[in-house]
Protein backbone atom coordinates (compact mmCIF):
# COMPACT_ATOMS: atom_id res chain seq x y z
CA UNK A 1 54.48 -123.38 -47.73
CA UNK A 2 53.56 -121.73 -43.74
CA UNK A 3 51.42 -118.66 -43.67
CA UNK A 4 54.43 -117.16 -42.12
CA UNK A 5 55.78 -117.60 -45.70
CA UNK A 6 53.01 -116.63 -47.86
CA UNK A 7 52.81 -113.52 -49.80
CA UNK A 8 50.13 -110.89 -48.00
CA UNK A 9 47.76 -110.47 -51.07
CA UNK A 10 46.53 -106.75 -50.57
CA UNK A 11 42.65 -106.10 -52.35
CA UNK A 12 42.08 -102.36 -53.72
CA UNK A 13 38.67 -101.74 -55.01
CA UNK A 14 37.81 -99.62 -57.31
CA UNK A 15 35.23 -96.81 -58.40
CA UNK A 16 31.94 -97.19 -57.24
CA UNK A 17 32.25 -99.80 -55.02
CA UNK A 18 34.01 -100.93 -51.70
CA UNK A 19 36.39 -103.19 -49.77
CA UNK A 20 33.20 -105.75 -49.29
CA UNK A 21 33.20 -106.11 -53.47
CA UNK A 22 36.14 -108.28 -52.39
CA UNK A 23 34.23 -110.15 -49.93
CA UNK A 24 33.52 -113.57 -51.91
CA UNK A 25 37.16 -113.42 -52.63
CA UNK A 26 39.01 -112.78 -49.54
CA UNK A 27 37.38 -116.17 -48.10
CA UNK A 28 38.53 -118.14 -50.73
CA UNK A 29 42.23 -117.11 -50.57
CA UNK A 30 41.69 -117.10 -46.26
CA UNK A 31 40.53 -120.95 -46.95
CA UNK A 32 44.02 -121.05 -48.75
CA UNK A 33 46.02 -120.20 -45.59
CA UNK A 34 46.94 -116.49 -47.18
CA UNK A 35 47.44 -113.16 -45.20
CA UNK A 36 44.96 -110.90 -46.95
CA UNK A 37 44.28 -106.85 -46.24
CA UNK A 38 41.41 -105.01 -48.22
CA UNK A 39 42.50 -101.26 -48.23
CA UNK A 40 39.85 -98.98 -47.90
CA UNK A 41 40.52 -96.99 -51.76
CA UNK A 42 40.05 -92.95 -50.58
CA UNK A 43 39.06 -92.44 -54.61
CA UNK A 44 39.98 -88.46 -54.03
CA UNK A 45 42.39 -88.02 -56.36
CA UNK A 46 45.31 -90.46 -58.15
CA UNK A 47 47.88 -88.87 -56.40
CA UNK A 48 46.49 -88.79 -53.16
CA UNK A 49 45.20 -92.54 -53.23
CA UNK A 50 48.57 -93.56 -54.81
CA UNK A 51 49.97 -92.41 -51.73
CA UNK A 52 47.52 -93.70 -49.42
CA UNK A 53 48.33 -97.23 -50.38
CA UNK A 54 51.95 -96.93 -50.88
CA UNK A 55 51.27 -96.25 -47.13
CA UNK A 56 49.51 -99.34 -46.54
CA UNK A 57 52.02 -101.28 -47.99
CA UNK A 58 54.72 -99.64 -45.79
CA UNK A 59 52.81 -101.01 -42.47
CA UNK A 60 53.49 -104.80 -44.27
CA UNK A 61 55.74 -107.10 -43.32
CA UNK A 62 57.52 -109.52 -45.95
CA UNK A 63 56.37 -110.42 -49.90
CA UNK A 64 52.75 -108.90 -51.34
CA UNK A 65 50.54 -109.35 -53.95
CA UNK A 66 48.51 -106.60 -55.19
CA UNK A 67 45.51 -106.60 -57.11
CA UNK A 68 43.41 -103.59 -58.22
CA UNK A 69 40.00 -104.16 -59.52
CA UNK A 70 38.80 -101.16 -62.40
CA UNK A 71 40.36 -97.60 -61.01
CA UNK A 72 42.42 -99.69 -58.45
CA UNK A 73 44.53 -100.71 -60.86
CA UNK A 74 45.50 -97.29 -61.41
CA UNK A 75 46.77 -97.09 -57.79
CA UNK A 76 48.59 -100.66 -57.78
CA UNK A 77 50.45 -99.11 -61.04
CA UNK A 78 51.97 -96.13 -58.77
CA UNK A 79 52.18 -97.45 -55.57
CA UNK A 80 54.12 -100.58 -56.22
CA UNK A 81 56.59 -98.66 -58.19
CA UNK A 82 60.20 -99.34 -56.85
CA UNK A 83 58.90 -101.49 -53.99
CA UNK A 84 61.16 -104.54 -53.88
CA UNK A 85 58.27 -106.04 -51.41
CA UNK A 86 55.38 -106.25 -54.00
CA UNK A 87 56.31 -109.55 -56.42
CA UNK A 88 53.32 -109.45 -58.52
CA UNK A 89 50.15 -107.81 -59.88
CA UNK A 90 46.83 -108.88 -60.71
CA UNK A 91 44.56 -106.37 -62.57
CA UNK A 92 40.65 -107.37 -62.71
CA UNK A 93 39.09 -105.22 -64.93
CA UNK A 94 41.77 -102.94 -64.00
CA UNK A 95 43.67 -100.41 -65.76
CA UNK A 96 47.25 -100.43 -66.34
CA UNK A 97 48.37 -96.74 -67.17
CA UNK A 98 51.57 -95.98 -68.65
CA UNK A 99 53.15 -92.68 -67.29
CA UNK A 100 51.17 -89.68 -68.33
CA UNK A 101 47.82 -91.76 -69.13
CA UNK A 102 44.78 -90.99 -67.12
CA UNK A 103 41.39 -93.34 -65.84
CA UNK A 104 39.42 -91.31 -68.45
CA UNK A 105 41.69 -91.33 -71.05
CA UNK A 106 41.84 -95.36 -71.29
CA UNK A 107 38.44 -96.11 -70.71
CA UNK A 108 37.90 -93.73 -73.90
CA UNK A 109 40.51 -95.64 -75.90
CA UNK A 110 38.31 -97.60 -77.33
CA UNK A 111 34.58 -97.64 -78.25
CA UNK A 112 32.18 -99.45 -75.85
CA UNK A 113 31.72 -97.77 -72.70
CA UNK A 114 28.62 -96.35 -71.63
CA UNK A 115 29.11 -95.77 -68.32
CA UNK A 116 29.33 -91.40 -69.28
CA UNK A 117 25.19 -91.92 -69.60
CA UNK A 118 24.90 -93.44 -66.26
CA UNK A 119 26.76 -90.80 -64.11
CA UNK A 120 25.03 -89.07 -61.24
CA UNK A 121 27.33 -85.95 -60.50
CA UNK A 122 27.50 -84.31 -57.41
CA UNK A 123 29.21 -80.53 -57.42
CA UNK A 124 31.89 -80.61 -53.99
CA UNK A 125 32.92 -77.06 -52.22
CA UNK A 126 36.00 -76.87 -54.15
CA UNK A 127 34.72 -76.79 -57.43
CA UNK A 128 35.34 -80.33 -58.55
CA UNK A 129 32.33 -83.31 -58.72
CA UNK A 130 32.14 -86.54 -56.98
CA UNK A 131 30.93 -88.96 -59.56
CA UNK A 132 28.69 -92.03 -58.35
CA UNK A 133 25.51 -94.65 -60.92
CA UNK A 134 22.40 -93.67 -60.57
CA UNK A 135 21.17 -96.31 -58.20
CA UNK A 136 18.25 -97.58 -60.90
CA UNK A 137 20.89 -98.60 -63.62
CA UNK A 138 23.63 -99.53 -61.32
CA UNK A 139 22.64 -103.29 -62.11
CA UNK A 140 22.61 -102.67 -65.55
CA UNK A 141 25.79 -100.65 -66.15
CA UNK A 142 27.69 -102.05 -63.57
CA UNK A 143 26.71 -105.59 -62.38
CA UNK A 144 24.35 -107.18 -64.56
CA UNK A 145 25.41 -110.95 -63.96
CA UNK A 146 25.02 -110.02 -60.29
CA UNK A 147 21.34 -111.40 -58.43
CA UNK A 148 19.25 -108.78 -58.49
CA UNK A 149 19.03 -107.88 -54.78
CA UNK A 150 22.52 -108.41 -54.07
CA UNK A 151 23.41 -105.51 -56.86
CA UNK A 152 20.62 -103.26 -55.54
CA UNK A 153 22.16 -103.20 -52.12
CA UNK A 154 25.78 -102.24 -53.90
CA UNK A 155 24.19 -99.57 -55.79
CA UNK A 156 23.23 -97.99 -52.24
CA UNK A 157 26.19 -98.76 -50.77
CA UNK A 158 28.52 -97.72 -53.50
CA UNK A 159 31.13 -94.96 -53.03
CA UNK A 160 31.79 -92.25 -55.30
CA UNK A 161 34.85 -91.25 -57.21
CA UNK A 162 35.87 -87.39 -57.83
CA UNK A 163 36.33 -86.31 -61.34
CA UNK A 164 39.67 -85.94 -60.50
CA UNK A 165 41.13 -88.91 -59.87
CA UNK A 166 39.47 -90.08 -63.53
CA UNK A 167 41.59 -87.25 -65.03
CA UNK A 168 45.22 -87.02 -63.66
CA UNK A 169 47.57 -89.13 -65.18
CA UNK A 170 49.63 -91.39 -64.03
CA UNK A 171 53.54 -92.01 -62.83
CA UNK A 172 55.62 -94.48 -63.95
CA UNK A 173 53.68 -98.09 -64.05
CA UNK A 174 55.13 -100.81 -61.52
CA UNK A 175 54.23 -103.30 -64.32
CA UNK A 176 57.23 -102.80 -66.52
CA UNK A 177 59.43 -104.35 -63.80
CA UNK A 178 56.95 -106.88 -61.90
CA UNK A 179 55.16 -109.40 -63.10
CA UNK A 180 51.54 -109.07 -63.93
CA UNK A 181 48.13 -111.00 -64.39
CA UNK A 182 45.15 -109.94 -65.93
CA UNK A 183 41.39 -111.15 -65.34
CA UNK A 184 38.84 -109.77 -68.80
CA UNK A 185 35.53 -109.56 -67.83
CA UNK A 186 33.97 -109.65 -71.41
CA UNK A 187 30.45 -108.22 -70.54
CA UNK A 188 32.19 -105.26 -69.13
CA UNK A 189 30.23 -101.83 -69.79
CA UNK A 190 32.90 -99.45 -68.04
CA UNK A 191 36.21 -100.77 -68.98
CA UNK A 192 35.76 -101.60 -73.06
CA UNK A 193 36.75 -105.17 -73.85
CA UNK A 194 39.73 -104.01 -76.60
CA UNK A 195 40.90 -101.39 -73.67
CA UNK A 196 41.33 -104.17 -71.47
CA UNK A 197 43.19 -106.88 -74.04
CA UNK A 198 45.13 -104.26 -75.15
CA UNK A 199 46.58 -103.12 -71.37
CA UNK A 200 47.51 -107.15 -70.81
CA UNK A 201 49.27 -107.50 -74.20
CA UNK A 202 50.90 -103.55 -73.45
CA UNK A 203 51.66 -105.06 -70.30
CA UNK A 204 53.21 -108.59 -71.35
CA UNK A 205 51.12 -110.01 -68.97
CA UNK A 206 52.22 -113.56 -67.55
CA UNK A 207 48.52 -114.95 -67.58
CA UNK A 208 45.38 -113.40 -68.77
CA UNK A 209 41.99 -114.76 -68.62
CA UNK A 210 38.85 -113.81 -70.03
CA UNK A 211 35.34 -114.52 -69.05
CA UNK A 212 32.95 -115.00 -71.10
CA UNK A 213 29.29 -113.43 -69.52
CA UNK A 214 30.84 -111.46 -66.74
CA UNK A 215 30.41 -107.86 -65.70
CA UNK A 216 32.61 -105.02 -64.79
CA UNK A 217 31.51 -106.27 -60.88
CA UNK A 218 33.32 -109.60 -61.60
CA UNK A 219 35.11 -109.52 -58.01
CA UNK A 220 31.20 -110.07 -56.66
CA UNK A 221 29.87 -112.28 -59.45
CA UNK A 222 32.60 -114.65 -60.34
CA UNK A 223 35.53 -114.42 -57.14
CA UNK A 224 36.51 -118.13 -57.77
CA UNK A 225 37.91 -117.07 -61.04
CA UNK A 226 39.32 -114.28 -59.33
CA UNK A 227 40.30 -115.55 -56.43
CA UNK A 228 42.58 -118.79 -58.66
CA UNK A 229 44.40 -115.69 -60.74
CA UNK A 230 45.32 -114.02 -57.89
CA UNK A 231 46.43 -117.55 -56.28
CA UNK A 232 48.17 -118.41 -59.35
CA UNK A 233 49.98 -115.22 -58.85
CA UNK A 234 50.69 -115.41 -55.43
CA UNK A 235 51.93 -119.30 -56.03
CA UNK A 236 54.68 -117.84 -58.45
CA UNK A 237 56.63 -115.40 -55.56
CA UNK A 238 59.71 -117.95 -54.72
């Protein structure tokens, strides 16, 4: 297969983190010859963001891939709705709403989370609060299989996410018509394990893999794993 043929595979990050959390990955699916564009997530508000991308994905030409890692999967959900361009999805410790669910609502489906403890809120102009980890448990909460000064430099560089987008709910999900993947990291401590395994299985997800020992920040700690779902994926659009 030419590049000219290959599927663009299009990155969205997620909460608390940034288009470089895709870094490791995006040079292993470059080494494979693959288009790839990390959008920049605006984490504002779901219906904003949703937007935002479906924008993004307007400006490419030919067949995409989209993967969402944690609150990007939210957006990949909504945006890919009714686009006949986007021929699969790949959700890395991602959630996959169904219409009316929320960010917050999911990650509270389950027990397990404890990310609520590590929130550092900041009150905005218009009454709503930008939501970022207080930079001394960032490691722990969010990246704890991640070398030490490697996750202290994310915490500082993280972005926050307004309350809002957590709370809206979502339109109807792209993954009841296009194929999706799912990546588990089983050390997660934002995303509950059973949240997550019960999204894929909601989702009748074409592959789903679980790792054993990783973190929510999987995309950073493990993007060979990552990087051979989303090729796996990206192998399957004919």
């Amino acid at each position: 297969m030419s590049n000219r043929q290959k599927p663009t595979i299009v990155l969205v990050h997620g909460a608390f983190a940034e288009s470089a959390s895709w870094n490791g990955v995006v040079v292993k699916l470059q080494d494979q010859g693959y288009p790839v564009v990390g959008v920049a997530n605006p984490l504002r508000s779901l219906e904003g963001d949703v937007g935002y991308l479906r924008e993004v994905l307007a400006g490419i030409e030919g067949p995409i891939v989209l993967a969402g890692h944690s609150y990007g999967g939210m957006l990949i959900s909504g945006a890919a709705t009714s686009n006949k361009q986007v021929k699969a999805l790949v959700y890395v410790a991602a959630f996959a709403p169904v219409e009316g669910e929320s960010a917050l609502e999911l990650s509270n489906k389950y027990p397990g989370s404890t990310l609520g403890d590590t929130l550092n809120p900041t009150t905005l102009d218009d009454g709503s609060t930008d939501l970022s980890i207080k930079q001394e448990l960032f490691r722990q909460q969010f990246a704890a299989d991640v070398p030490a000064g490697e996750a202290a430099l994310m915490a500082v560089t993280q972005r926050p996410i307004r309350d809002v987008a957590l709370s809206q709910g979502a339109g109807e999900p792209a993954w009841r018509e296009t194929p999706s993947w799912f990546l588990i990291p089983a050390a997660d401590k934002n995303i509950p394990l059973e949240a997550q395994r019960f999204m894929a299985q909601r989702a009748d997800a074409r592959e789903t893999v679980e790792l054993e020992g990783a973190s929510h920040a999987v995309t950073v700690s493990r993007p060979l794993e990552v990087a051979n779902l989303i090729l796996a994926a990206a192998k399957s659009v004919r």
